[in-house]
C-alpha atoms as a PDB file:
ATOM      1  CA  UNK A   1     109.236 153.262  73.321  1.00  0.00           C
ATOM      2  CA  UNK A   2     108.643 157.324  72.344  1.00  0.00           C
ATOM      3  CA  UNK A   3     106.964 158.381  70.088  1.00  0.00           C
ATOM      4  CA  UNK A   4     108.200 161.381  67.409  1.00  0.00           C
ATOM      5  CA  UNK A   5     111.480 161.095  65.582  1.00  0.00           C
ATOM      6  CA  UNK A   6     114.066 159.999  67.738  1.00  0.00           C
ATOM      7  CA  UNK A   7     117.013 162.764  67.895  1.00  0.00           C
ATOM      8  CA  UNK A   8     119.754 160.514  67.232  1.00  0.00           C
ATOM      9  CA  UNK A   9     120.750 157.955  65.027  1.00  0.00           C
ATOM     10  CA  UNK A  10     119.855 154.276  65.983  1.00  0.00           C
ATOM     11  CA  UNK A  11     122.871 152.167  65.746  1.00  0.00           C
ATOM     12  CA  UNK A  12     121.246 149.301  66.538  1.00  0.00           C
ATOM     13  CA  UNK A  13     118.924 149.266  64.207  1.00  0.00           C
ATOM     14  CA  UNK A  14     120.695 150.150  61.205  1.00  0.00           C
ATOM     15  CA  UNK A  15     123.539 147.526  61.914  1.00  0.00           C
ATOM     16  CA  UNK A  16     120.500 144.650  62.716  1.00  0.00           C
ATOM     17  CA  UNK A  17     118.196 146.097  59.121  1.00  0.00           C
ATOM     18  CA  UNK A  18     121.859 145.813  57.684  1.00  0.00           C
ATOM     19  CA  UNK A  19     122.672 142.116  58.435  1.00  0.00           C
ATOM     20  CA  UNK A  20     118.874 141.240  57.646  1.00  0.00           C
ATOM     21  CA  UNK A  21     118.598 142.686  54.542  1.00  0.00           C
ATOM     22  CA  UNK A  22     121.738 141.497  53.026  1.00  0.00           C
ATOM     23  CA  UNK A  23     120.734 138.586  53.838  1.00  0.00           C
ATOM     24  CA  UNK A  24     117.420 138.512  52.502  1.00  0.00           C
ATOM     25  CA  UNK A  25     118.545 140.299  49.397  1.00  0.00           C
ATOM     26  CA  UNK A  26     121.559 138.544  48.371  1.00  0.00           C
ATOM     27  CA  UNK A  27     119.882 135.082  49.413  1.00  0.00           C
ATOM     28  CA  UNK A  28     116.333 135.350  47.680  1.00  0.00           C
ATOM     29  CA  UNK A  29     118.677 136.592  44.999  1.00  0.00           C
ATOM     30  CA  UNK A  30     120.496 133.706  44.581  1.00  0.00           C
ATOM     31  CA  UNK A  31     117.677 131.096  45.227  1.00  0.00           C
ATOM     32  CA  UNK A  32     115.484 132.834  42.149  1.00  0.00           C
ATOM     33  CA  UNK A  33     118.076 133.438  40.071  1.00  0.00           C
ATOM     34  CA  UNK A  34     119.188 129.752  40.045  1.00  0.00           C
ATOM     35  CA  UNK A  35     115.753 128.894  39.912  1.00  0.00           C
ATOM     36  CA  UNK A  36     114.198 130.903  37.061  1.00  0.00           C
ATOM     37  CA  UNK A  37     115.840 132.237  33.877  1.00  0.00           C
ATOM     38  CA  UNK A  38     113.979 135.477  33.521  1.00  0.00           C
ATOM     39  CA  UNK A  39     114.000 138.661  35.154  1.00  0.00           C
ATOM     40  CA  UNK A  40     110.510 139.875  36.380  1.00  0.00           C
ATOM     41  CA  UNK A  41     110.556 137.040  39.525  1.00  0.00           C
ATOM     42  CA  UNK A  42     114.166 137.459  40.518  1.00  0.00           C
ATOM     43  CA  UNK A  43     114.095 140.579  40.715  1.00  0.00           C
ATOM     44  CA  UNK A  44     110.310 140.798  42.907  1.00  0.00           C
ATOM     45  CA  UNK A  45     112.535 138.918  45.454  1.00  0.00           C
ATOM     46  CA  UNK A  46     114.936 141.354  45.570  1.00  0.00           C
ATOM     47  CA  UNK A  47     113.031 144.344  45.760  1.00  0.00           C
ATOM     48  CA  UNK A  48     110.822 142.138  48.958  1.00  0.00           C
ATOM     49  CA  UNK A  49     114.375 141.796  50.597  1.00  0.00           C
ATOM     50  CA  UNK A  50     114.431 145.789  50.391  1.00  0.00           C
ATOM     51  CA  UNK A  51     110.771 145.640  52.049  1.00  0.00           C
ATOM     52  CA  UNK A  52     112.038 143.081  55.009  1.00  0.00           C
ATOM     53  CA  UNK A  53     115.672 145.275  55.577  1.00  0.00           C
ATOM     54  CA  UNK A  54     113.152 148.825  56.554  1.00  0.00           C
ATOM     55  CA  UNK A  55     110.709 146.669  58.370  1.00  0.00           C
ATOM     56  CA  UNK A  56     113.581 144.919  60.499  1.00  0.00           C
ATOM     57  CA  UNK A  57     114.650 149.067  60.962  1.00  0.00           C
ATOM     58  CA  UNK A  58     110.950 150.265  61.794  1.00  0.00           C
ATOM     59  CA  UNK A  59     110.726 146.992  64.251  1.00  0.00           C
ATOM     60  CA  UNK A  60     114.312 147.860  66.003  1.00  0.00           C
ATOM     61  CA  UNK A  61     114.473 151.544  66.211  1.00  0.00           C
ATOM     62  CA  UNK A  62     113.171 153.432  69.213  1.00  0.00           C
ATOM     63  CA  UNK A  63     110.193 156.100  67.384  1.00  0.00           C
ATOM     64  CA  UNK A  64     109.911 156.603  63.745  1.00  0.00           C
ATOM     65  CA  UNK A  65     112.466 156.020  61.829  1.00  0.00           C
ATOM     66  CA  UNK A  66     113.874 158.134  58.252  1.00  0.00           C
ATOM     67  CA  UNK A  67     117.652 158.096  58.926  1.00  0.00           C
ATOM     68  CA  UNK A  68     118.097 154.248  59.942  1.00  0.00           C
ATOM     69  CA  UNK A  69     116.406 152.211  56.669  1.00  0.00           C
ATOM     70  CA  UNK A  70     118.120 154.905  54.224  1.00  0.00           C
ATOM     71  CA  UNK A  71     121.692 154.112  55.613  1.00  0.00           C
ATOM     72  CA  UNK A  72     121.107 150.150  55.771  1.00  0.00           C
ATOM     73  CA  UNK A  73     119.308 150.112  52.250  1.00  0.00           C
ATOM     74  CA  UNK A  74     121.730 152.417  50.492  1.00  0.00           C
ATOM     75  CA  UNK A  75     124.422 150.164  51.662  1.00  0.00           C
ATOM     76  CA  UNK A  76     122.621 146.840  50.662  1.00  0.00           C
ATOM     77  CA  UNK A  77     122.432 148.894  47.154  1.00  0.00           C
ATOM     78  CA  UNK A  78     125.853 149.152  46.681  1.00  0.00           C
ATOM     79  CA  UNK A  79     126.556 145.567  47.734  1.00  0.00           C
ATOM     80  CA  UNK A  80     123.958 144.663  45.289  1.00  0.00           C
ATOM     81  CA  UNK A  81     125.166 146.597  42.588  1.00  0.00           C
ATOM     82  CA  UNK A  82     128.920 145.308  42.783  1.00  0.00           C
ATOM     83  CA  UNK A  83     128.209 141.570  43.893  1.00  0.00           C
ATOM     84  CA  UNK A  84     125.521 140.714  41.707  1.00  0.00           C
ATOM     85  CA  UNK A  85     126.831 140.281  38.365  1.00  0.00           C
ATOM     86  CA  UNK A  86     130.276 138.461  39.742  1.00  0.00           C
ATOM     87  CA  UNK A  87     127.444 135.285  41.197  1.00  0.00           C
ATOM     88  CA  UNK A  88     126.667 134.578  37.579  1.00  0.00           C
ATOM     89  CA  UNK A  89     123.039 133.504  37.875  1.00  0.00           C
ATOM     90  CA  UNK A  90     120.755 132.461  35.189  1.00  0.00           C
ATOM     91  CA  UNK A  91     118.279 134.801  36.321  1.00  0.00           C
ATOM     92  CA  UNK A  92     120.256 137.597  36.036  1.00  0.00           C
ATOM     93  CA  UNK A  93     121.804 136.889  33.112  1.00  0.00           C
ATOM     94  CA  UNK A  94     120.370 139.760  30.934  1.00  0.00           C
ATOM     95  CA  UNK A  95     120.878 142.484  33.680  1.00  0.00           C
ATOM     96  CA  UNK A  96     122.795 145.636  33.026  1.00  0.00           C
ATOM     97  CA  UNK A  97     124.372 148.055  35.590  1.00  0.00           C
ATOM     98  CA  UNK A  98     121.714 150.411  34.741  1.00  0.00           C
ATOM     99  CA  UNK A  99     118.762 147.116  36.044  1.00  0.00           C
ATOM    100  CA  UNK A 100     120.924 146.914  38.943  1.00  0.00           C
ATOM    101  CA  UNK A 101     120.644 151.076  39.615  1.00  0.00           C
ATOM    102  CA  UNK A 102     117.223 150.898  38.761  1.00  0.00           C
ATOM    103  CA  UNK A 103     116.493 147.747  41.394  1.00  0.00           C
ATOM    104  CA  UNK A 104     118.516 149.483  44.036  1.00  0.00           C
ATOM    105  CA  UNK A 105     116.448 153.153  44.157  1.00  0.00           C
ATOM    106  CA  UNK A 106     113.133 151.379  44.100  1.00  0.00           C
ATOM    107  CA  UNK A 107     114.396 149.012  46.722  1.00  0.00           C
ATOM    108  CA  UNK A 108     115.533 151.822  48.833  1.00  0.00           C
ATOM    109  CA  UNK A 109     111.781 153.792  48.317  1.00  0.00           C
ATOM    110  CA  UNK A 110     110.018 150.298  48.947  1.00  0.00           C
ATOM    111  CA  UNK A 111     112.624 149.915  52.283  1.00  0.00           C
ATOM    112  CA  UNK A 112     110.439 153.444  53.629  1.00  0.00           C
ATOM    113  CA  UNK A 113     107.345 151.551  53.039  1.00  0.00           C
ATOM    114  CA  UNK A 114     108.891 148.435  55.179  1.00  0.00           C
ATOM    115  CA  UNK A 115     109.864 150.406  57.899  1.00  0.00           C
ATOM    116  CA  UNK A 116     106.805 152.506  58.620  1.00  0.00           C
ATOM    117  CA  UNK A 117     105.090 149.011  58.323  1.00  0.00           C
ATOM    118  CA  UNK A 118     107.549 147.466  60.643  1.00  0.00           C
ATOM    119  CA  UNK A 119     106.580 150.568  63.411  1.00  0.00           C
ATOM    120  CA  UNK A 120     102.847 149.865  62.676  1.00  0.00           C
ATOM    121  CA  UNK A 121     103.954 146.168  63.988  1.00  0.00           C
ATOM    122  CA  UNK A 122     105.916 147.844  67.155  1.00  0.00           C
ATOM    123  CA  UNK A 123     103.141 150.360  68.191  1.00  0.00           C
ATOM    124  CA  UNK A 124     105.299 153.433  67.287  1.00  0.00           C
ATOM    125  CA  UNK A 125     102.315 155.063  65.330  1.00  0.00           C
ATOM    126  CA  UNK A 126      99.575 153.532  67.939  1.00  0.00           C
ATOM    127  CA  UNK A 127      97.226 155.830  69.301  1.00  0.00           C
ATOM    128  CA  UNK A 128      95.993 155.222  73.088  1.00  0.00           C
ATOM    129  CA  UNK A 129      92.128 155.133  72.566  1.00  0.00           C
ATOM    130  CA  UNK A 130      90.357 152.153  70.704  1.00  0.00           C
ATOM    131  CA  UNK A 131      89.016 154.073  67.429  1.00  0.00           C
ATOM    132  CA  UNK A 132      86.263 153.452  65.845  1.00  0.00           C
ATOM    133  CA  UNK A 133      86.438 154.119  61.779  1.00  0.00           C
ATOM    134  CA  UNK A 134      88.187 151.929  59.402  1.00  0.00           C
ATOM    135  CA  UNK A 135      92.503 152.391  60.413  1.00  0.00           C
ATOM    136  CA  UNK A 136      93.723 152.535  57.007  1.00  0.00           C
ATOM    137  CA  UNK A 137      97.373 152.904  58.367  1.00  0.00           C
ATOM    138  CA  UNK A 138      96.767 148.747  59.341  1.00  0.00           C
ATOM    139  CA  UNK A 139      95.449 148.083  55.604  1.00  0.00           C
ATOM    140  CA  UNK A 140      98.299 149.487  54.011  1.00  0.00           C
ATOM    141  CA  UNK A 141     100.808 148.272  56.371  1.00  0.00           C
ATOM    142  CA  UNK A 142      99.306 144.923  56.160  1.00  0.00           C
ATOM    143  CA  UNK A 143      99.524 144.887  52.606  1.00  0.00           C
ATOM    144  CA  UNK A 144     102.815 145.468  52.568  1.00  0.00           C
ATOM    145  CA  UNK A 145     103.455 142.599  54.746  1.00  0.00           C
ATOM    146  CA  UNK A 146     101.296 140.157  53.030  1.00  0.00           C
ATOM    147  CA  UNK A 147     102.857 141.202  49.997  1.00  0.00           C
ATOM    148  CA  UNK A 148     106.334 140.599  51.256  1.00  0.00           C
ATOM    149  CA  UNK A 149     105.737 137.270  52.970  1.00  0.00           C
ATOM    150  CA  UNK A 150     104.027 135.646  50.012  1.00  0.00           C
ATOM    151  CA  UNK A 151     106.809 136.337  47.325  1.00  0.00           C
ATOM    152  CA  UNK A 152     109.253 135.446  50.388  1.00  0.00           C
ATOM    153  CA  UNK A 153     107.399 132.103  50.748  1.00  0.00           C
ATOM    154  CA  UNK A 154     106.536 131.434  47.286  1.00  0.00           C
ATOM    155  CA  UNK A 155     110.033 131.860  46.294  1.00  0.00           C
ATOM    156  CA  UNK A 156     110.859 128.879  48.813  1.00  0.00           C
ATOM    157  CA  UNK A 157     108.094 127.170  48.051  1.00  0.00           C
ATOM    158  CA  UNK A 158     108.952 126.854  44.092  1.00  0.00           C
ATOM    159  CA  UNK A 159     112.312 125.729  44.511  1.00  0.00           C
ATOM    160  CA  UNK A 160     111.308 122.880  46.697  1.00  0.00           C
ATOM    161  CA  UNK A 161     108.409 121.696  45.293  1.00  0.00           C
ATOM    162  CA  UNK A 162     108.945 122.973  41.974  1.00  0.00           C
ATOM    163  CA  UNK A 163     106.633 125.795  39.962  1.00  0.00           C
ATOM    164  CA  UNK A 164     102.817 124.740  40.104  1.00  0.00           C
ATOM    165  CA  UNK A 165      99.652 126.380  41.541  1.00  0.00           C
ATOM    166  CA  UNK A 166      99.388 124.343  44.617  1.00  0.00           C
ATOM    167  CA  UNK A 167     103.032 125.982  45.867  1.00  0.00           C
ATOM    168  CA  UNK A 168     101.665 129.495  45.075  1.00  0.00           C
ATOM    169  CA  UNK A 169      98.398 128.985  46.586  1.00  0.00           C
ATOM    170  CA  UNK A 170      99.865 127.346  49.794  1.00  0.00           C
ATOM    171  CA  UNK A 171     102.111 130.762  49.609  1.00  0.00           C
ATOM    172  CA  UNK A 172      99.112 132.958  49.576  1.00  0.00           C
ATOM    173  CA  UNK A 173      97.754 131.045  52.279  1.00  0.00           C
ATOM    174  CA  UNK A 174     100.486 131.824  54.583  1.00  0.00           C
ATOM    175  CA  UNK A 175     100.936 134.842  53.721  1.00  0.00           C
ATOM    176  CA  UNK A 176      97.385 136.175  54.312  1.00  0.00           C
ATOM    177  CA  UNK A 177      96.897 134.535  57.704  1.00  0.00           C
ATOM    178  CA  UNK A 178      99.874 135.687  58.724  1.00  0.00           C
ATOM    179  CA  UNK A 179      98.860 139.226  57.725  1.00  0.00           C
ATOM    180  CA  UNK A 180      95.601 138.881  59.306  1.00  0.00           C
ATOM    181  CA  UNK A 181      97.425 137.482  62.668  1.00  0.00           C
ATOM    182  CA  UNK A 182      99.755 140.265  63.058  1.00  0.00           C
ATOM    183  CA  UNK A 183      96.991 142.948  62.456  1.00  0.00           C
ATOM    184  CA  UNK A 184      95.005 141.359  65.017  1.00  0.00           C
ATOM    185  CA  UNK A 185      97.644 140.652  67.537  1.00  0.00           C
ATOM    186  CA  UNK A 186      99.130 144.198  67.331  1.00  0.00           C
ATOM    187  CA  UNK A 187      96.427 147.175  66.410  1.00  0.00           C
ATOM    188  CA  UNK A 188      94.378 147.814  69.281  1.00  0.00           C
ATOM    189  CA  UNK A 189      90.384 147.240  68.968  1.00  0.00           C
ATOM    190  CA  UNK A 190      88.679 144.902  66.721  1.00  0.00           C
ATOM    191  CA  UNK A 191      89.946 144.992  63.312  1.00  0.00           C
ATOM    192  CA  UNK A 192      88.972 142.164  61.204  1.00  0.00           C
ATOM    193  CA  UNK A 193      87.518 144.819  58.293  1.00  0.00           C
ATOM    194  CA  UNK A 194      91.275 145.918  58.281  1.00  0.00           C
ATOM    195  CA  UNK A 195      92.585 142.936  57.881  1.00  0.00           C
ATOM    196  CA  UNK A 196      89.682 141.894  55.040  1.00  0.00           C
ATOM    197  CA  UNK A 197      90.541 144.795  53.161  1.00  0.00           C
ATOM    198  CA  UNK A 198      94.329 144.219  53.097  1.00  0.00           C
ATOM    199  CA  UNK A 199      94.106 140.455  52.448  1.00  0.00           C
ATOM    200  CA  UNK A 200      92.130 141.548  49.100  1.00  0.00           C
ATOM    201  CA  UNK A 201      94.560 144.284  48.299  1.00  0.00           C
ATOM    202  CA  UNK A 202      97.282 141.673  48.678  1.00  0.00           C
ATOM    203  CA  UNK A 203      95.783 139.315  46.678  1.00  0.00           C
ATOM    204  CA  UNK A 204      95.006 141.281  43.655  1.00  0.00           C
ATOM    205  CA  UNK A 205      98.614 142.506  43.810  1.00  0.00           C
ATOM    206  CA  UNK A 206     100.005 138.715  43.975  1.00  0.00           C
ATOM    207  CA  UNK A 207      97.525 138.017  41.159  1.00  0.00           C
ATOM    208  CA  UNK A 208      99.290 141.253  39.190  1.00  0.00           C
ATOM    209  CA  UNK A 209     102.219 139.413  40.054  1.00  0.00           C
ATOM    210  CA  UNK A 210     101.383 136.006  38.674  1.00  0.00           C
ATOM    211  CA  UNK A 211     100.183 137.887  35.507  1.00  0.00           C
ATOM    212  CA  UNK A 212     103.068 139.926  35.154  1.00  0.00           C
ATOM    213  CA  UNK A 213     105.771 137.904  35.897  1.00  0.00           C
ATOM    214  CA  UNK A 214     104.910 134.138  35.640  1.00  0.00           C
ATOM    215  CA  UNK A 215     101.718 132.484  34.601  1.00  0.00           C
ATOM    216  CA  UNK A 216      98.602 134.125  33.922  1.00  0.00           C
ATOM    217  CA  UNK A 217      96.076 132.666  36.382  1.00  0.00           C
ATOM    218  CA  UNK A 218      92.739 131.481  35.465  1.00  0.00           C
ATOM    219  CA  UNK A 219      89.433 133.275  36.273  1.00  0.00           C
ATOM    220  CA  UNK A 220      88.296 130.107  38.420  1.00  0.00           C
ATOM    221  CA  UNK A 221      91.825 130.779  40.781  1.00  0.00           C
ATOM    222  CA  UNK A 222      91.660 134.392  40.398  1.00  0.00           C
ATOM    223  CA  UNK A 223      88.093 133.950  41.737  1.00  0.00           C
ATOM    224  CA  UNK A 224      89.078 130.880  44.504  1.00  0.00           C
ATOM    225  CA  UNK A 225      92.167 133.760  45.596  1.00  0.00           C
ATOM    226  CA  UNK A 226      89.871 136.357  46.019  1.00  0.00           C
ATOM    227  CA  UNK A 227      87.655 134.497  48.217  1.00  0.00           C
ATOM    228  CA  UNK A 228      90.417 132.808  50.260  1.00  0.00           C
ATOM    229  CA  UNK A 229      92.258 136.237  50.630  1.00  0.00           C
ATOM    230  CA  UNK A 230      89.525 137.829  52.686  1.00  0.00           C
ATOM    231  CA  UNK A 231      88.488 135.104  54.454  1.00  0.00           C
ATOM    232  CA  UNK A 232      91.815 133.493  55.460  1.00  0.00           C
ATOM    233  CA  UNK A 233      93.259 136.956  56.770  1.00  0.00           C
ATOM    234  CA  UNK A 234      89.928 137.715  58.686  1.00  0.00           C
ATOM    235  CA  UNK A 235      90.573 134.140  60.610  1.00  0.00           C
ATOM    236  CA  UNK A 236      93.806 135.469  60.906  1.00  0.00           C
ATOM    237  CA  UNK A 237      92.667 138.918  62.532  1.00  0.00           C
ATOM    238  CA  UNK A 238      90.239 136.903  65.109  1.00  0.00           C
ATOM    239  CA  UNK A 239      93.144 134.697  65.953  1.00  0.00           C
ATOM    240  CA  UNK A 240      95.165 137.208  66.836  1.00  0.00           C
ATOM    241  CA  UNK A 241      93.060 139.489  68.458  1.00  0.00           C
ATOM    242  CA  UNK A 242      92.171 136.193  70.898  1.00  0.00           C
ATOM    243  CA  UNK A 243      96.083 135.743  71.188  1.00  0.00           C
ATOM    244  CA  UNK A 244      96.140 139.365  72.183  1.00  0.00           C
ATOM    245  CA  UNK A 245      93.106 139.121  74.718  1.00  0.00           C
END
């Protein structure tokens, strides 16, 4: 793999992103829109479909990426904004063109933050020597995956089991292991403060979420999430940095 911006455009990668993310879009779309009847949730999956579409381009492009997660996510926006309204879901049922505009320009920012976490996960933006301060690029990037795996999970989670704390909390699990894991595995060094810090940045975002756009959690779970958040995705970290050697 280079590093530096590659000189030409990455076919691969924006046709792979592509496929993913309308995937991802249109189906967390439809499985929270049948699911709830307001906006805030449905629309969190979409915008963590946008997130998964730049990752899959940061993951399959060869050096950074700018051109490749622009093309596929501007497309996905236009499918979006056309599509939606003619699937007739509950959740959407109060959306406007001007919701759907609105979704598809943050999606297409929040696809940039995707795919320069998706070339964290390749090594594009690696450096050769272990450091030895705190690598803020992993917190960040690692935020943004937790982030995206717990709605992605949660959303799954809900449907089947139905909308109650032990689905979300099972979600959060995942999703901060997970996040630990794939700091550990990938980032060179140790880097289990890393993953602390982004397993508490993802939690108090979920817990925003919660707030925001569902039930207001308790102080006892708000506490319980907090703890769970830095310890799960430090396990995570050591697990991966073992899988790693």
């Amino acid at each position: 793999m280079s590093n530096g911006v590659t000189g030409s455009l990455d076919l691969k990668s924006v046709a792979g992103s592509l496929i993913i993310g309308l995937i991802a879009v249109f189906g967390l779309g439809w499985m929270s829109g049948t699911t709830f009847a307001a906006l805030p949730f449905p629309v969190l999956s979409l915008l963590s479909g946008f997130i998964l579409t730049g990752m899959v381009a940061g993951l399959l492009s060869k050096g950074e990426t700018i051109s490749e997660p622009v093309i596929s996510s501007v497309i996905v926006s236009i499918a979006l904004y056309f599509f939606l309204p003619g699937l007739n879901l509950q959740g959407f049922a109060d959306i406007h063109p001007e919701h759907i505009l609105l979704i598809g320009l943050n999606g297409i920012m929040l696809s940039f933050a995707g795919a320069w976490a998706g070339e964290m996960l390749q090594g594009t933006m690696e450096t050769s020597e272990e450091v030895k301060h705190l690598e803020w690029g992993w917190v960040l990037a690692g935020t943004i995956l937790g982030v995206m795996v717990s709605i992605l999970v949660s959303t799954l989670l809900i449907i089947v089991l139905g909308f109650e704390f032990t689905p979300l909390l099972i979600a959060f699990v995942i999703g901060l292991f997970l996040t630990g894991f794939l700091i550990g595995y990938r980032s060179a060094g140790v880097t289990i403060m890393e993953a602390a810090l982004a397993g508490l940045f993802t939690l108090v975002i979920n817990v925003d979420i919660l707030t925001l756009a569902l039930v207001p959690p308790g102080f006892d779970e708000i506490m319980l999430a907090l703890i769970l958040g830095g310890v799960l995705s430090m396990i995570g970290a050591w697990v991966g940095e073992k899988v790693q050697g």
